[in-house]
Protein backbone atom coordinates (compact mmCIF):
# COMPACT_ATOMS: atom_id res chain seq x y z
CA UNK A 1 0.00 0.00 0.00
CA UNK A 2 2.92 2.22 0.88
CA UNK A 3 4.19 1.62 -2.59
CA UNK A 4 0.99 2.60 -4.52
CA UNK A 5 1.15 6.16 -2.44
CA UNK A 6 4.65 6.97 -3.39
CA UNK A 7 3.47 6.21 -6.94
CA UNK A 8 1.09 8.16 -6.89
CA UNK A 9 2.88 11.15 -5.13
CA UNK A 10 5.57 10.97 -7.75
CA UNK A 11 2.43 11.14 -10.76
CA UNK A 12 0.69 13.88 -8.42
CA UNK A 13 4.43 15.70 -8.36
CA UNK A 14 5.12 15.20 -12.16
CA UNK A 15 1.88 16.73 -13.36
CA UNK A 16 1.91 19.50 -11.18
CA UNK A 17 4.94 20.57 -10.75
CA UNK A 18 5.38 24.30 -11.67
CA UNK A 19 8.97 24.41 -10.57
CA UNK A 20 10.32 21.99 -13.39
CA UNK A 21 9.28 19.68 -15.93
CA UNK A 22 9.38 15.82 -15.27
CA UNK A 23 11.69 13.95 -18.04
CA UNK A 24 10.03 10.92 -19.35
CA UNK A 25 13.16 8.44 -18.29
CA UNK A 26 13.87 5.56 -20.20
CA UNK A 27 17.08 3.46 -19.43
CA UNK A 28 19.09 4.98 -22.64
CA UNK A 29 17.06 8.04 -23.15
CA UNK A 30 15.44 10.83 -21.00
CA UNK A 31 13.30 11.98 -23.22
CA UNK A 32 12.46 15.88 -22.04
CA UNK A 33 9.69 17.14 -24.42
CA UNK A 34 7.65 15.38 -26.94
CA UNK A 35 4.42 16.95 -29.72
CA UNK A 36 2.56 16.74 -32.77
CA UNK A 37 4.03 18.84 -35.38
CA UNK A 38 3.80 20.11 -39.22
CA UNK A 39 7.62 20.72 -39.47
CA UNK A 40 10.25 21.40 -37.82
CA UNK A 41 13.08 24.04 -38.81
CA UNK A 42 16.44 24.12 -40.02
CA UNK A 43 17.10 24.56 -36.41
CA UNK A 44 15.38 21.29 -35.46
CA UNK A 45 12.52 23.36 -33.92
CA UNK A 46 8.70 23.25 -34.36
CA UNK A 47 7.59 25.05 -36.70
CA UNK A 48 3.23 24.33 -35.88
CA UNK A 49 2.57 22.56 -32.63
CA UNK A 50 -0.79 21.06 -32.76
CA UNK A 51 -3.07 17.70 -32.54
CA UNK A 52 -5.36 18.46 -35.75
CA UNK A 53 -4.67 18.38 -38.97
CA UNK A 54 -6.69 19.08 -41.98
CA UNK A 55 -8.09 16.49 -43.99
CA UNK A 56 -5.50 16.90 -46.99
CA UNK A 57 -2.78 16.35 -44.54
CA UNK A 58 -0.08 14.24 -46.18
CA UNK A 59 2.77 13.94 -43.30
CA UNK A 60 2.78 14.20 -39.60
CA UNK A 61 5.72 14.88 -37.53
CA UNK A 62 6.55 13.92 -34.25
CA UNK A 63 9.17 16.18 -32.58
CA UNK A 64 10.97 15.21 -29.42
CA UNK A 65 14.00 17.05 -26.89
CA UNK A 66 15.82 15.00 -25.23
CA UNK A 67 18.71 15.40 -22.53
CA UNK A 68 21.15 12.94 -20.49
CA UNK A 69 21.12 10.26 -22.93
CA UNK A 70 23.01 7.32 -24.10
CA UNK A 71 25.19 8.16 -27.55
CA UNK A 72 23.06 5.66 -30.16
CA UNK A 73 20.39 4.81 -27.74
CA UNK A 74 17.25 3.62 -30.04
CA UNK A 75 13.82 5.09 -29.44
CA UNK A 76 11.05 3.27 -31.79
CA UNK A 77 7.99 5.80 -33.20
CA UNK A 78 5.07 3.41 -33.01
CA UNK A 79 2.37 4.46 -35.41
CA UNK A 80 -0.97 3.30 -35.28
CA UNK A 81 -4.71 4.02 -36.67
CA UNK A 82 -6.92 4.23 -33.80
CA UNK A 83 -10.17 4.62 -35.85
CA UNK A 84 -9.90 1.23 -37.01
CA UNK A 85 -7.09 -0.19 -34.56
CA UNK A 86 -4.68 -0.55 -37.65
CA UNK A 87 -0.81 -0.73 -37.23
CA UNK A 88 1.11 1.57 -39.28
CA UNK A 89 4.67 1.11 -39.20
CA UNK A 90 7.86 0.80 -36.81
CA UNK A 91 10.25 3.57 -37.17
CA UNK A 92 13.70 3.17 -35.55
CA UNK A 93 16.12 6.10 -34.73
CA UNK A 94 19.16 6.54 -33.03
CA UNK A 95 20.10 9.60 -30.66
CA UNK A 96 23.23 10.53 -32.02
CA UNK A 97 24.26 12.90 -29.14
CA UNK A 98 23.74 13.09 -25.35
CA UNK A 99 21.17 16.25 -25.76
CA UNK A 100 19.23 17.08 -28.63
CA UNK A 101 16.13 17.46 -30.59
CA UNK A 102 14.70 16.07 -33.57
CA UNK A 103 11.72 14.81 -35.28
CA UNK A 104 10.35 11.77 -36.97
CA UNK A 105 7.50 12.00 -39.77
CA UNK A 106 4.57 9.55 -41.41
CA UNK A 107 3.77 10.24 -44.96
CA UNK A 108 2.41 9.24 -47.37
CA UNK A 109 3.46 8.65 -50.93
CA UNK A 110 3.40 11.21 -53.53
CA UNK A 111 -0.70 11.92 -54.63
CA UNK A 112 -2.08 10.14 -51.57
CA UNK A 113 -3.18 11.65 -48.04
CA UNK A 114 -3.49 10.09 -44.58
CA UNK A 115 -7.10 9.13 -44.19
CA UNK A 116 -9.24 10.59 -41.63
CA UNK A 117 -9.44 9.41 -38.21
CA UNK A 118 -7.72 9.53 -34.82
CA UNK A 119 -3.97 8.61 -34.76
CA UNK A 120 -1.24 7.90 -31.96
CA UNK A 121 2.50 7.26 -31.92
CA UNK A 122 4.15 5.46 -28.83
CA UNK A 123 7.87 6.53 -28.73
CA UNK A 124 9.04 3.31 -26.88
CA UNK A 125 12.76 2.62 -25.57
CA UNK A 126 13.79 -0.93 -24.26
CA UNK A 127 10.32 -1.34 -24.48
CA UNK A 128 9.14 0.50 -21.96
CA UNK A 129 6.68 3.53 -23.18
CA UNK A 130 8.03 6.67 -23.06
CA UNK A 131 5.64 8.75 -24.46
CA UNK A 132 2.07 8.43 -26.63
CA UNK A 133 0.50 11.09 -28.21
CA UNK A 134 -2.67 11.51 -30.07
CA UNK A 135 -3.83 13.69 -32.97
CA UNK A 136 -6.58 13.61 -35.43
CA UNK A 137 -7.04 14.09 -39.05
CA UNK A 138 -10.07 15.79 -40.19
């Protein structure tokens, strides 16, 4: 019983903490920030932070920040379909420094668009969950 309270003191503490922001720890990677995106910059920054596209959307990207981690730790983008539980795809990358930022995208080929519907990626290291997010297609 003791257990489940610290749990869910540390939870409490992570979502409400004004003071700092809780990384998302994984045993390679501490992943620090994570969103739905249109682009990112030349600078490796979002360019449009958001969870709705329109419905002639044709790529998605998924920007993360990380900090602390493991030189070529792997972090898998899990895509899937959640309006008709479909898998998309796998992606694999590899941190290639200890602090950084980057993005990883879904699109589609040249002519098509992603259908509407509710999405998620997982980004999952040593498969363990680090983060999921949502968006939606119109």
């Amino acid at each position: 019983m003791k257990i489940r309270k610290i749990i869910f003191a540390m939870v409490v503490f992570c979502a409400f903490s004004a003071l700092s922001a809780c990384a998302l720890r994984g045993r390679d990677v501490v992943l620090v920030d994570a969103k739905m995106v249109t682009a990112v910059d030349e600078s490796l920054l979002p360019v449009k932070i958001t969870d709705t596209f329109p419905k002639d959307t044709t790529k998605v990207s998924c920007w993360i920040k990380w900090r602390n981690s493991k030189i070529n730790a792997q972090i898998f983008a899990k895509w899937h379909y959640v309006t008709d539980d479909i898998h998309i795809l796998n992606y694999s990358f590899t941190i290639p420094k200890k602090e950084g930022a980057g993005s990883v995208t879904l699109s589609m080929p040249e002519g098509k668009r992603l259908p509407s519907g509710n999405y998620k990626v997982d980004l999952v290291s040593n498969n363990r969950v680090l983060k999921s997010l949502t968006f939606k297609i119109e």
